[in-house]
Protein backbone atom coordinates (compact mmCIF):
# COMPACT_ATOMS: atom_id res chain seq x y z
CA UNK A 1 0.00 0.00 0.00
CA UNK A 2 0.85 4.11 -0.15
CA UNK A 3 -0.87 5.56 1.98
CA UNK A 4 -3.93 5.84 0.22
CA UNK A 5 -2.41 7.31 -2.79
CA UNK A 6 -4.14 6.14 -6.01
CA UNK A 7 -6.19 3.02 -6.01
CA UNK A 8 -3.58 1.39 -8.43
CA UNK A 9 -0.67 1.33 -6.05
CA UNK A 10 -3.13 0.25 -2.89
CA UNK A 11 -5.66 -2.56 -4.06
CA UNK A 12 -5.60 -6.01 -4.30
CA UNK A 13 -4.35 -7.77 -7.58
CA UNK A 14 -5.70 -11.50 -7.53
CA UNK A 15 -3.49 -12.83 -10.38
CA UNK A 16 -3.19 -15.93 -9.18
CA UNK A 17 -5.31 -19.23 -8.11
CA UNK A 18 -5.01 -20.43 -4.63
CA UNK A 19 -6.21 -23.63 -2.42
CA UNK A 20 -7.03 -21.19 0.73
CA UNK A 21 -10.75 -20.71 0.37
CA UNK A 22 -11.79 -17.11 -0.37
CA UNK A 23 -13.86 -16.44 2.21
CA UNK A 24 -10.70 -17.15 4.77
CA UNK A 25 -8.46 -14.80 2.25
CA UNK A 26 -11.06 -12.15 2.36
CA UNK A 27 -10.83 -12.13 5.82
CA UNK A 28 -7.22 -11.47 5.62
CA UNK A 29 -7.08 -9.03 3.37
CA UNK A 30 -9.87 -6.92 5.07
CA UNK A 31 -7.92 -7.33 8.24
CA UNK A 32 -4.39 -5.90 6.33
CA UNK A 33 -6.71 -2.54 5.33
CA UNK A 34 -8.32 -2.12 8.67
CA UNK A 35 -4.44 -2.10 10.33
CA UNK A 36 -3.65 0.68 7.67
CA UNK A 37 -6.87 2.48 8.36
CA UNK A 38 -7.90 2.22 4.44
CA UNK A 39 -11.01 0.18 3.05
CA UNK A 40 -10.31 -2.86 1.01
CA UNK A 41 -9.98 -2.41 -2.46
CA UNK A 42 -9.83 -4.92 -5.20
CA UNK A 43 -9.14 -4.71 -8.95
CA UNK A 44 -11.25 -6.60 -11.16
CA UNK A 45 -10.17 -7.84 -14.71
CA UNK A 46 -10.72 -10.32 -16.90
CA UNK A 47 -7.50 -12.50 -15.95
CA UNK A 48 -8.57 -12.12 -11.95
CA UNK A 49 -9.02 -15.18 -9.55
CA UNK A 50 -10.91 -16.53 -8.74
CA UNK A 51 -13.55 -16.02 -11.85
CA UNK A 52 -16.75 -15.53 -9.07
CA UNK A 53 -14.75 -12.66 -7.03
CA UNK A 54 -16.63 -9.62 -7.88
CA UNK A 55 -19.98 -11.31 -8.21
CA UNK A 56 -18.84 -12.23 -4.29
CA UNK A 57 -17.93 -9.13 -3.80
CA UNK A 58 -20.58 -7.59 -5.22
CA UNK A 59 -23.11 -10.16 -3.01
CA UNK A 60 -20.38 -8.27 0.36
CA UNK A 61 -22.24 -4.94 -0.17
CA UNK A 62 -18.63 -3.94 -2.01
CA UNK A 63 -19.69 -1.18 -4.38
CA UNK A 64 -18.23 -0.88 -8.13
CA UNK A 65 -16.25 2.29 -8.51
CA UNK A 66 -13.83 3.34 -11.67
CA UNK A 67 -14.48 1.62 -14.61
CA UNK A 68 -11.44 2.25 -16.53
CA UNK A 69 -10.22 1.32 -20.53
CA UNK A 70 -6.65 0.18 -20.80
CA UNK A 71 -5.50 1.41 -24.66
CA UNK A 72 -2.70 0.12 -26.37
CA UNK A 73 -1.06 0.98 -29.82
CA UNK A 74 2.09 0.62 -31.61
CA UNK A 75 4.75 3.17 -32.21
CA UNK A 76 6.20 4.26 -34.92
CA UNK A 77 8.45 7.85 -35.45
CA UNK A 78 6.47 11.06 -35.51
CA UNK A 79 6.65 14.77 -36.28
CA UNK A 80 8.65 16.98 -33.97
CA UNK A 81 7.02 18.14 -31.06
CA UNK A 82 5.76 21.70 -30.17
CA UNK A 83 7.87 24.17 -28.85
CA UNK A 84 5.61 24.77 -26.14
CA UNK A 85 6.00 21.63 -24.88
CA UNK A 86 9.64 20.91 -22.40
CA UNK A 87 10.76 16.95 -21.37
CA UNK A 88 12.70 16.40 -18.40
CA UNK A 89 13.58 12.71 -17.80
CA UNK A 90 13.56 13.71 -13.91
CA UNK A 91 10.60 14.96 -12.40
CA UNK A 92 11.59 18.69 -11.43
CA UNK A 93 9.95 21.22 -9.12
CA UNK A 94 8.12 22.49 -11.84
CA UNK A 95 6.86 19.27 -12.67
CA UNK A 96 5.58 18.46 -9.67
CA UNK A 97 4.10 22.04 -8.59
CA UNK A 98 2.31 21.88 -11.85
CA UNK A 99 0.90 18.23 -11.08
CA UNK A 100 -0.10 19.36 -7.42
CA UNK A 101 -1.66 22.23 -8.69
CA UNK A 102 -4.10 20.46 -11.52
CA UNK A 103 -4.43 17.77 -9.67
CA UNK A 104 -5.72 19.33 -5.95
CA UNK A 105 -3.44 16.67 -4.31
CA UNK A 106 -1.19 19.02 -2.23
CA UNK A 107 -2.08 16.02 0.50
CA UNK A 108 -0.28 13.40 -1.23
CA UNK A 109 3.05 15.35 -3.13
CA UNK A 110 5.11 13.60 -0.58
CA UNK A 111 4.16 10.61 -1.61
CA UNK A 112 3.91 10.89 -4.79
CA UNK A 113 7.12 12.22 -4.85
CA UNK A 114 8.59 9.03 -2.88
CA UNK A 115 6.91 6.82 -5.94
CA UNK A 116 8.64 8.50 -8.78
CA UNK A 117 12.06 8.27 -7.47
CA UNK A 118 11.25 4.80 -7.04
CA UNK A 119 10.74 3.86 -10.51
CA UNK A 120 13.85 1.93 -11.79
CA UNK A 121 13.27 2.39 -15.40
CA UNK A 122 14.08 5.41 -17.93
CA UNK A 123 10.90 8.12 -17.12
CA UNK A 124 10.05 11.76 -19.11
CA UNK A 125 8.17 14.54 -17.02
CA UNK A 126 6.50 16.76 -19.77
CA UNK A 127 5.62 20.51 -19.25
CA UNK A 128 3.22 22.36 -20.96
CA UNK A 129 3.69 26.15 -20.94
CA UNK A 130 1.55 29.43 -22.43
CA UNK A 131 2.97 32.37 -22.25
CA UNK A 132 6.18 30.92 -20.02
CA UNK A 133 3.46 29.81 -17.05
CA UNK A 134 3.01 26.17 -16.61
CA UNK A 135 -0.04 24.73 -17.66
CA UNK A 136 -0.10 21.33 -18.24
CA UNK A 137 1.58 18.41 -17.46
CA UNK A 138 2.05 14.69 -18.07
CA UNK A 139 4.36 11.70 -17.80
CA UNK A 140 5.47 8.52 -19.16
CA UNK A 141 7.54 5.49 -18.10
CA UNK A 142 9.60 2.77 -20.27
CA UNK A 143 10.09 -0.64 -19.43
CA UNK A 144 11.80 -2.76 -22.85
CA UNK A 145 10.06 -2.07 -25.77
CA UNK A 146 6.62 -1.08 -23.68
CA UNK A 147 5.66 2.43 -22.69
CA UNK A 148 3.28 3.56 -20.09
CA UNK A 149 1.13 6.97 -20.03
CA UNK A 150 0.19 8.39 -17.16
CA UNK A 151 -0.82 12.13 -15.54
CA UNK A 152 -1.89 14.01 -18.32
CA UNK A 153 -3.41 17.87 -17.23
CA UNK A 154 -4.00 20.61 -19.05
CA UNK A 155 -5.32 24.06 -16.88
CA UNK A 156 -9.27 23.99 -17.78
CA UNK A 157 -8.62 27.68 -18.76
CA UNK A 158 -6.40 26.20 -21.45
CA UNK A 159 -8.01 23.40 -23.01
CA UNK A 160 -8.52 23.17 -26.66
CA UNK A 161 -5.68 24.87 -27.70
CA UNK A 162 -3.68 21.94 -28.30
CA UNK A 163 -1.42 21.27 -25.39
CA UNK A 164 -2.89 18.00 -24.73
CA UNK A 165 -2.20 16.38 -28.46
CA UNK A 166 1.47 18.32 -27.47
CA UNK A 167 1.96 16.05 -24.27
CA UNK A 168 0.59 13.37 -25.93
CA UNK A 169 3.09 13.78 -29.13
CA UNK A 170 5.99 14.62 -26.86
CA UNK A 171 6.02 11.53 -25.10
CA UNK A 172 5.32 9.25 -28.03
CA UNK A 173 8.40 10.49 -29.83
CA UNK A 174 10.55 10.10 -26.41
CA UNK A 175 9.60 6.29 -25.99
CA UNK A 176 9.95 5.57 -29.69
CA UNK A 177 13.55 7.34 -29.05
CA UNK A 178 14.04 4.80 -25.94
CA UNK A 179 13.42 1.81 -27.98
CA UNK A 180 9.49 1.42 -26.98
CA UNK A 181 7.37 -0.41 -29.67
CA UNK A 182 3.89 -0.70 -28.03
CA UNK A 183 2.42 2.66 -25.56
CA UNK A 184 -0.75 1.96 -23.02
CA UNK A 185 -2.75 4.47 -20.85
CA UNK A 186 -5.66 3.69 -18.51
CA UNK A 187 -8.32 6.36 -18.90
CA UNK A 188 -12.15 5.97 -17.40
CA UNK A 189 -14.68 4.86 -19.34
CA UNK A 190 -17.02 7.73 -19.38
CA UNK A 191 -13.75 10.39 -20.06
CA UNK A 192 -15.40 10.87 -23.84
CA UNK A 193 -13.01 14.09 -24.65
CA UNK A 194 -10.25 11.85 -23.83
CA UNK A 195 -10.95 8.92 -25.53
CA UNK A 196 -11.60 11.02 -28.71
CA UNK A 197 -8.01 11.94 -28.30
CA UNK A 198 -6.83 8.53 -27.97
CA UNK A 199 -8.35 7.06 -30.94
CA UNK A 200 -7.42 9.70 -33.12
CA UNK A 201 -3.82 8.70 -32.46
CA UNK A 202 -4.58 4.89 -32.84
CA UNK A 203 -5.20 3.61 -29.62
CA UNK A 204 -7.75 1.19 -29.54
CA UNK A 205 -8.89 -0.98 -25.78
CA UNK A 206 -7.70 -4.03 -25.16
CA UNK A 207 -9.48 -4.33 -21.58
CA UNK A 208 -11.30 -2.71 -18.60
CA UNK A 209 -11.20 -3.30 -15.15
CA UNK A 210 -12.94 -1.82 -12.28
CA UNK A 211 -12.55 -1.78 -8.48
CA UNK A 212 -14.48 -3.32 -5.73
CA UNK A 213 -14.58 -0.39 -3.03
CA UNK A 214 -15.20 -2.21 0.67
CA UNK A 215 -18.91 -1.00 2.69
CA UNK A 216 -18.09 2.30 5.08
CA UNK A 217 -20.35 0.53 7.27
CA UNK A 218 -17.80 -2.93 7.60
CA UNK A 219 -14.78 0.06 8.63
CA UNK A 220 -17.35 2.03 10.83
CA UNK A 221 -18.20 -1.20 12.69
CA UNK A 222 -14.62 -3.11 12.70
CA UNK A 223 -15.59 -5.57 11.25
CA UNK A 224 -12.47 -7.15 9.14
C-alpha cells in the first residue's frame, strides 16, 4: 500500500489461483486494510481469480467504482514536437508544482514524490507552458520495448488549444527514441473528450477493469 495514494498502487491484484478458500483470504485481506486504516480495495479484470470474485464481492455490499479502458497501440516515429512543450527525464519542481496544482493533491506530493524516485526504469516529465506559465503536465515510463502513459493535465482555462495532443506527441516520440514499440494508458470509461483523443492517435482498448470499493459501514463497525 501508499498511503492511500491512487487506487492502483493500494488494491488487491488476484493474479493468481489459490487452495485457501476465499472467504478465509477475504478475511485477511480486510484485516491488512483495517491495520492501515484504508477500506479494502480490489481490482477486477478479466485475468482475476478466482472467476466468481466480484460477483462475491458484489453479493459483500462492495460497491463498483472506476471503470477504466486500458489502450494500447504501436509506435512508430512522428513529427517533432511543439515548442511549447519541455521533457525532463527527472521529475523537477516544476513538474511536480504543476501536477499538485491540476491535480488538488497538495495532500499526497510527498508521496507521490517518494513513488517516482522509485521507478527503476528510464521516465520523461512533460511541461506544458503558455505564455512561459506552466499549464499542463504529463508523464510517461519505459520498461523494454513497452511504454506507459500516465498524468496528463491541461489548466481547464487552457483546453482546446492543443497542449494536450502536445503532451501526448511529446512523449510518443521520447519512448519511440528509448526503444518502446507498443504505448498503453488507462483512462475511465465515461472520459469521452479523452478517448476522442486517444483514438485519433490509434489507440484502440484491449481491456477494462474496475474496483471493488469495501462498505463504510464494515470500517465504521470493525468488522475485518
Amino acid at each position: 500500500m501508499s498511503e492511500g495514494y491512487s487506487r492502483r498502487a493500494n488494491c488487491v491484484v488476484p493474479l493468481y489461483e489459490s487452495t485457501t478458500p476465499l472467504q478465509e483470504k477475504l478475511v485477511h485481506c480486510e484485516a491488512a486494510y483495517a491495520r492501515a486504516s484504508l477500506p479494502c480495495l480490489f481490482k477486477i479484470f478479466p485475468a482475476c481469480q478466482p472467476k466468481n470474485l466480484d460477483e462475491t464481492l458484489a453479493q459483500l455490499q462492495y460497491s463498483k467504482d472506476a471503470d477504466t479502458l486500458v489502450q494500447t497501440m504501436r509506435l512508430e516515429t512522428r513529427s517533432a514536437s511543439s515548442p511549447a512543450i519541455s521533457l525532463y527525464e527527472d521529475a523537477t519542481d516544476e513538474w511536480l508544482e504543476t501536477w499538485i496544482r491540476l491535480s488538488g493533491r497538495s495532500q499526497h506530493s510527498e508521496i507521490f514524490r517518494s513513488l517516482l524516485n522509485a521507478i527503476p526504469t528510464p521516465s520523461a516529465y512533460v511541461v506544458a507552458r503558455t505564455d512561459g506559465q506552466s499549464v499542463g503536465c504529463a508523464r510517461a515510463v519505459v520498461s523494454g520495448s513497452i511504454m506507459g502513459l500516465f498524468d496528463l493535465m491541461v489548466d481547464p482555462e487552457h483546453r482546446g488549444q492543443g497542449l494536450g495532443r502536445g503532451l501526448l506527441e511529446a512523449r510518443l516520440n521520447w519512448g519511440f527514441e528509448q526503444g518502446a514499440r507498443l504505448a498503453y494508458l488507462q483512462v475511465m470509461a465515461n472520459n469521452e473528450p479523452a478517448l476522442a483523443l486517444q483514438r485519433k492517435y490509434g489507440f484502440s482498448e484491449s481491456y477494462r477493469y474496475w474496483y471493488r470499493v469495501q462498505p463504510s459501514s464494515d470500517l465504521e463497525d470493525g468488522n475485518c
